[in-house]
Structure formats: C-alpha cells, structure tokens
Protein backbone atom coordinates (compact mmCIF):
# COMPACT_ATOMS: atom_id res chain seq x y z
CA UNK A 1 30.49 74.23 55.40
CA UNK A 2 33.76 73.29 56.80
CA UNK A 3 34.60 73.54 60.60
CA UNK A 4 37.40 75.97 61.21
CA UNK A 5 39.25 73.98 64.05
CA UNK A 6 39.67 71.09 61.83
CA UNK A 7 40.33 73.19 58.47
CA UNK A 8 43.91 71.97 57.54
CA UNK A 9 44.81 75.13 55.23
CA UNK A 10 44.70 77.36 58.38
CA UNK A 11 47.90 77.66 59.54
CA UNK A 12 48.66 78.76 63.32
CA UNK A 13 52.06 80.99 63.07
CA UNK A 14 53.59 82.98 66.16
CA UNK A 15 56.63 85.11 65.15
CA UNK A 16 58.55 86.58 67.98
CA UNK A 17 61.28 89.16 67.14
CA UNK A 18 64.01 90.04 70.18
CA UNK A 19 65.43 93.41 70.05
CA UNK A 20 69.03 93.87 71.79
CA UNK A 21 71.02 97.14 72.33
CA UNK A 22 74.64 96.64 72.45
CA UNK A 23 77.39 99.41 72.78
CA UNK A 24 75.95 100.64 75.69
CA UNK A 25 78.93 100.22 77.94
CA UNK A 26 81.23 102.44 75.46
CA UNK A 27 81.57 105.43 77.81
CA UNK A 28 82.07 103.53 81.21
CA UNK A 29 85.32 101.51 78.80
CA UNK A 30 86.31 105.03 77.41
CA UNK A 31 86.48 106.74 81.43
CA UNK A 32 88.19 103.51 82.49
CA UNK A 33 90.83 104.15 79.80
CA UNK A 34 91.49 107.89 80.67
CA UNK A 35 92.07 106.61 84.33
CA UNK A 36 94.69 104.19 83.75
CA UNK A 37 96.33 106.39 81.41
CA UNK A 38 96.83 108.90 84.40
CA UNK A 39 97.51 106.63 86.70
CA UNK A 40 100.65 105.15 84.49
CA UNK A 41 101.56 108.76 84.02
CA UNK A 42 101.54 109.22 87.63
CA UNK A 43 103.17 106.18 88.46
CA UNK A 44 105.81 107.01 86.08
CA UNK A 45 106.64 110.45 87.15
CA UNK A 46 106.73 109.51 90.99
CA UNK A 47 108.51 106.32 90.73
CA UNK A 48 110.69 106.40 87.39
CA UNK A 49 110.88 109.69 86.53
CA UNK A 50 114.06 111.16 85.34
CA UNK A 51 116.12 112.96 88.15
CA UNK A 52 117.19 116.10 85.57
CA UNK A 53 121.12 114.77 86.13
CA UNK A 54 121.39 117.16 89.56
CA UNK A 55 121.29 114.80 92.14
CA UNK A 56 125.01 113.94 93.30
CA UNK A 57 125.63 110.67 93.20
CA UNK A 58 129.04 110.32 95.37
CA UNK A 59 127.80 108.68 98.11
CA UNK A 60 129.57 111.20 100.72
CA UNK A 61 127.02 112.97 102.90
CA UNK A 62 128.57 115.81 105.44
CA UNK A 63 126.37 117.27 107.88
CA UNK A 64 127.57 119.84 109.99
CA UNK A 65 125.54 121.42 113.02
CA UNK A 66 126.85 124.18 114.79
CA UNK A 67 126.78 124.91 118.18
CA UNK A 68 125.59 121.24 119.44
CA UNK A 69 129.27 119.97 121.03
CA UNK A 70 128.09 119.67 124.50
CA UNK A 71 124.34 118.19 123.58
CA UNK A 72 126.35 115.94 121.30
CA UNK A 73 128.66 114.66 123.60
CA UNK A 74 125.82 114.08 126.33
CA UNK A 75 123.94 112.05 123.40
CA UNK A 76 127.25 109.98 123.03
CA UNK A 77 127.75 109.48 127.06
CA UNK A 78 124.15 108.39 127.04
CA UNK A 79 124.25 105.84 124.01
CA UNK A 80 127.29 104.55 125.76
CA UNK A 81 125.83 104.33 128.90
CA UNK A 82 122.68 102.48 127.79
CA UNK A 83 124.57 100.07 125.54
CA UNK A 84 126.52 99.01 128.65
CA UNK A 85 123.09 98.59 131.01
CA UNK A 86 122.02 96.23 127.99
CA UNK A 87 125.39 93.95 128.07
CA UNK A 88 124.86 93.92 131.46
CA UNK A 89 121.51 92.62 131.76
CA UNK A 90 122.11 90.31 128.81
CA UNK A 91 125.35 89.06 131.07
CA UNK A 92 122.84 88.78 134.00
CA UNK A 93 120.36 86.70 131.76
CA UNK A 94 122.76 83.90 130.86
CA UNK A 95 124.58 83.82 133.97
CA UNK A 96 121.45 81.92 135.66
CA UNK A 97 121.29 79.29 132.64
C-alpha cells in the first residue's frame, strides 16, 4: 500500500474566487448632478440673468424729498462744520512736527 502524504498523483489545489460589487455609488453621482444643475441655474438667474430691457440705463438719478429744506440744510451746516473741526485738527497735528 502506498502512503498518502508521499503519493505524488494527489494534488493539493486551493481555489479562491473574490466577488466585487461595483455601481454602487450611481445614486450618490446622479443627486450630485441634480445639485449642480440647480445651483448653475441659480447662479445664472441671480447673477446673469436677463434684465427684461426695463431698467433705464441713462445714468441720471433724481431724487426729490419733500418737505426736508430745513433738516437738509442743518445736515449741510453740520457736514460743513465737521469737515472744518477735521482740517483743523489735521492743521494742529502738523503744526508740532
């Protein structure tokens, strides 16, 4: 009789088989999509969107605001006063230097 761990016709096979899925990420690349879509949409509408041809384009803006003379006036006697209280510190600054 023959001894089986030296018996040459026995062959020792191992056979390992790997199974991957793939395609799996389809859906989160499909939602991805969608989103940049709208956000281009968006992006397009808010920032380069076309203006329907109503908008004047003259460059003249007139405002007019009724019965504001004397707060107006005070605003201009105020602006003028501060502007002068800043020459004249600035004329203080450099007089030391």
């Amino acid at each position: 009789m023959s001894d089986p761990t030296t018996d040459p016709a026995r062959n020792n096979t191992t056979t390992t088989t790997t199974t991957t899925k793939s395609g799996g990420n389809a859906g989160i690349a499909f939602i991805v999509g969608i989103l940049v879509v709208v956000v281009a949409v968006l992006a397009y509408i808010v920032f380069g969107g076309d203006t329907g041809g109503t908008a004047d384009t003259s460059g003249d803006v007139n405002v007019t605001i009724e019965g504001a003379g004397d707060a107006a006036q005070d605003a201009g006697q105020a602006l003028e006063g501060a502007a002068e209280a800043v020459e004249g510190a600035a004329e203080s600054a450099t007089d030391g230097q």
